[in-house]
C-alpha atoms as a PDB file:
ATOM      1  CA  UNK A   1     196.248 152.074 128.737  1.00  0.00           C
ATOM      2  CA  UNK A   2     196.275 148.364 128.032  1.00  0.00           C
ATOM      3  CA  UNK A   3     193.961 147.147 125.471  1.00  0.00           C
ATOM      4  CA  UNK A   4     191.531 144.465 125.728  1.00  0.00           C
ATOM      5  CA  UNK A   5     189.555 142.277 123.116  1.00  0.00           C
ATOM      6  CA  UNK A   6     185.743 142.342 122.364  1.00  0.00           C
ATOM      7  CA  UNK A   7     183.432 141.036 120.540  1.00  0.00           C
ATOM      8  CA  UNK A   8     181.079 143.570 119.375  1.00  0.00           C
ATOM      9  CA  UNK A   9     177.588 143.885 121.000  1.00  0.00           C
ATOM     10  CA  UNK A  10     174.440 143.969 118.392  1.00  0.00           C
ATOM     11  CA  UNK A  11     174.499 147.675 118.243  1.00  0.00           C
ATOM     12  CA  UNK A  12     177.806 148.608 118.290  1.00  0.00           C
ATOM     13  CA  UNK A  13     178.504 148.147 114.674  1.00  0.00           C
ATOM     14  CA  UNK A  14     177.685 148.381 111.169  1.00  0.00           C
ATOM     15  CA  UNK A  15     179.408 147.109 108.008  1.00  0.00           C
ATOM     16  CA  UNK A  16     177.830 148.808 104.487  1.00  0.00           C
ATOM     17  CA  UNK A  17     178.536 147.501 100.729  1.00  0.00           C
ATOM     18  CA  UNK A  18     176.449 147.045  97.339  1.00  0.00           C
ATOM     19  CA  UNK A  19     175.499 144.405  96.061  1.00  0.00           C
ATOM     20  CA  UNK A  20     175.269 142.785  92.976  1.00  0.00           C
ATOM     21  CA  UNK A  21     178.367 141.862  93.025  1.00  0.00           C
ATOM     22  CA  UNK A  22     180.252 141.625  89.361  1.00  0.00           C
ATOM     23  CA  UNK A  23     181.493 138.032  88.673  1.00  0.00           C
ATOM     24  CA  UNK A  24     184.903 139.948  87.967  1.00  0.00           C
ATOM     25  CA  UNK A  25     184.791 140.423  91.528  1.00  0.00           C
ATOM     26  CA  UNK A  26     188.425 139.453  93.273  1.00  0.00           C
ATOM     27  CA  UNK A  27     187.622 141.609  96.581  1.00  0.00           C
ATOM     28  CA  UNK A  28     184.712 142.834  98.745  1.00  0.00           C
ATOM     29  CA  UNK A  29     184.957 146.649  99.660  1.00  0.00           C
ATOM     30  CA  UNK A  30     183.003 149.123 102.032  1.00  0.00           C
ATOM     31  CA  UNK A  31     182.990 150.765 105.156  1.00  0.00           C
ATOM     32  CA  UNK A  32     182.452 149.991 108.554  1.00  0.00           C
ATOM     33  CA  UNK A  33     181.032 152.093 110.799  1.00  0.00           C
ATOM     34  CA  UNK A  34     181.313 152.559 114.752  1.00  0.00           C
ATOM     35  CA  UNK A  35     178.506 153.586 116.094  1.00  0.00           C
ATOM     36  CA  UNK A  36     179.550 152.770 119.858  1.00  0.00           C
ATOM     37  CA  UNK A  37     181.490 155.544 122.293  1.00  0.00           C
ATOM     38  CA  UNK A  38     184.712 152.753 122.098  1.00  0.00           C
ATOM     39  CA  UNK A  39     187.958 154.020 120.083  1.00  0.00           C
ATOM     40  CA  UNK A  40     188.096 150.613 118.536  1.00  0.00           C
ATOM     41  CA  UNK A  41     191.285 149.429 116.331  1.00  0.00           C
ATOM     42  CA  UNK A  42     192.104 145.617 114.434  1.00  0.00           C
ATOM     43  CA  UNK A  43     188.244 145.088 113.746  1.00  0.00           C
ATOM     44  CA  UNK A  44     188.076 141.733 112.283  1.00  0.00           C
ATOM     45  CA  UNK A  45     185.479 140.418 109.873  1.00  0.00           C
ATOM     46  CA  UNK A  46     183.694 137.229 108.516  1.00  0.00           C
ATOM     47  CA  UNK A  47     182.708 137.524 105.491  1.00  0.00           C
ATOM     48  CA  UNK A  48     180.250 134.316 104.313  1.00  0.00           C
ATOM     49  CA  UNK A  49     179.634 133.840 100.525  1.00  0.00           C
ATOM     50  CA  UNK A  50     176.175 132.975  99.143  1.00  0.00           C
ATOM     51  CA  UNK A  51     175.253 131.450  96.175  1.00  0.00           C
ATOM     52  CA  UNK A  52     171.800 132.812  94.870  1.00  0.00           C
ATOM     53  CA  UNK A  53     169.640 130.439  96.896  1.00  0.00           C
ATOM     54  CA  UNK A  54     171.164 132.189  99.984  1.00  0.00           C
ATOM     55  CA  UNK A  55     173.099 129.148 100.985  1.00  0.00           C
ATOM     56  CA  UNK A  56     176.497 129.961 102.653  1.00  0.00           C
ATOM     57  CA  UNK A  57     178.742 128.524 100.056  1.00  0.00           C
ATOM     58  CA  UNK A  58     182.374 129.772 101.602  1.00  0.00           C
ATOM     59  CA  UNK A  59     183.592 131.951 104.386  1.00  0.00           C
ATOM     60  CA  UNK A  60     186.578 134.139 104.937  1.00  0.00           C
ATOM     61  CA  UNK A  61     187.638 136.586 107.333  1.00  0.00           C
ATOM     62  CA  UNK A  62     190.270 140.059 106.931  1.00  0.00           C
ATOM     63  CA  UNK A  63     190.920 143.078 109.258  1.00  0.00           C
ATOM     64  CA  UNK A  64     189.937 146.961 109.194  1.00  0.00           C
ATOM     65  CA  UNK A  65     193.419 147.889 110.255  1.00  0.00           C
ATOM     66  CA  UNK A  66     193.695 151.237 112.263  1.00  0.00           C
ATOM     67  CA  UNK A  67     192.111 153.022 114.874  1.00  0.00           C
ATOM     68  CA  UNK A  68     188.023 153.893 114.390  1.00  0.00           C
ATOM     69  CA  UNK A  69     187.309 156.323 116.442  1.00  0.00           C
ATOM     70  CA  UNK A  70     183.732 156.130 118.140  1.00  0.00           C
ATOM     71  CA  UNK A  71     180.961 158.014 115.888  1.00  0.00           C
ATOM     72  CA  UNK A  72     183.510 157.342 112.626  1.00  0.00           C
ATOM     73  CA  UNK A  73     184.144 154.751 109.978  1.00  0.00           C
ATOM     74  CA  UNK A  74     186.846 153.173 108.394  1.00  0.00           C
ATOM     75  CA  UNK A  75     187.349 151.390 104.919  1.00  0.00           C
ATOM     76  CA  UNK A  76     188.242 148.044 104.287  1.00  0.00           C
ATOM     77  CA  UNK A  77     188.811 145.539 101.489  1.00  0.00           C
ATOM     78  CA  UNK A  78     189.367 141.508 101.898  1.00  0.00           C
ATOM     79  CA  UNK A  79     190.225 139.941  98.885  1.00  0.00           C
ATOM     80  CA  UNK A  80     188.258 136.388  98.057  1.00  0.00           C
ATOM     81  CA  UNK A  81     189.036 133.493  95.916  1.00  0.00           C
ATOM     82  CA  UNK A  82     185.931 133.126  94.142  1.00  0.00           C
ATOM     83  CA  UNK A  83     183.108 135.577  93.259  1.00  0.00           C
ATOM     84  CA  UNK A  84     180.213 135.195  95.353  1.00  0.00           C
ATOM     85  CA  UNK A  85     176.693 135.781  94.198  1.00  0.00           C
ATOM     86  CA  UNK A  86     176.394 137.763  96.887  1.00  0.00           C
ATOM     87  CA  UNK A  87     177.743 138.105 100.938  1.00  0.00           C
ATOM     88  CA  UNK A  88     177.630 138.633 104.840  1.00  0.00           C
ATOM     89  CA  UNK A  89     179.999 140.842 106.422  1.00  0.00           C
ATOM     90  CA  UNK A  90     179.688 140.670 110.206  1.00  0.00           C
ATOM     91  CA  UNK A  91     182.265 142.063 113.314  1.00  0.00           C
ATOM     92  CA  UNK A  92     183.709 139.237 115.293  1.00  0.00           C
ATOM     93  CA  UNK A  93     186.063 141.016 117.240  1.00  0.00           C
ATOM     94  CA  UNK A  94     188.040 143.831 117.792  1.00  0.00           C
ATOM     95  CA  UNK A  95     190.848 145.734 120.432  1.00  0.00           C
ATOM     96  CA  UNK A  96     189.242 148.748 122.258  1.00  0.00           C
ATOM     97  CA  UNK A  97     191.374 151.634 122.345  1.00  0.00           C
ATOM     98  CA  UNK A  98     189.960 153.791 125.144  1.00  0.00           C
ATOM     99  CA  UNK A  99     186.125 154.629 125.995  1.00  0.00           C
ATOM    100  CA  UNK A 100     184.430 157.981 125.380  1.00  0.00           C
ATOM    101  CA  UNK A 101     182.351 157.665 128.245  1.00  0.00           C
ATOM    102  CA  UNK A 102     185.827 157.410 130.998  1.00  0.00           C
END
């Protein structure tokens, strides 16, 4: 079954970490979780770093590499070049695998 590319609707997915973040920091960590009937795989993510004012101050992106099947989660971990105060992890896009609902 060929795969196709989506971005993820408002619902579809949800990304979970803790902040405060240590100024050690060198990574952000957590799980995302699928919480649409798609076998998703290559979820990509933005994450947007905010100083304390809650101004975006940098952005990067990074991959949840694998399959996640619908109703599951996967981890992840994107490495950064500067600690942020603290962060936004959003879905842009990912490949759907098959749907639950075929």
């Amino acid at each position: 079954m060929p795969r196709s590319s989506r971005r993820p609707e408002a619902s579809s997915a949800r990304v979970w970490s803790v902040p405060p973040l240590p100024r050690s920091l060198t990574k952000i960590e957590g799980y995302i979780y699928n919480d649409s009937r798609l076998w998703v795989t290559d979820v990509r993510l933005r994450i947007v770093s905010l100083d304390r004012a809650g101004h975006a101050v940098g952005e990067t992106s990074g991959w949840v590499f694998g399959d996640i099947p619908a109703g599951s989660r996967a981890y992840f971990a994107v490495p950064l070049t500067e600690p942020p105060s603290t962060y936004r992890v959003t879905v842009i896009s990912f490949d759907v695998v098959s749907d639950s609902s075929e």
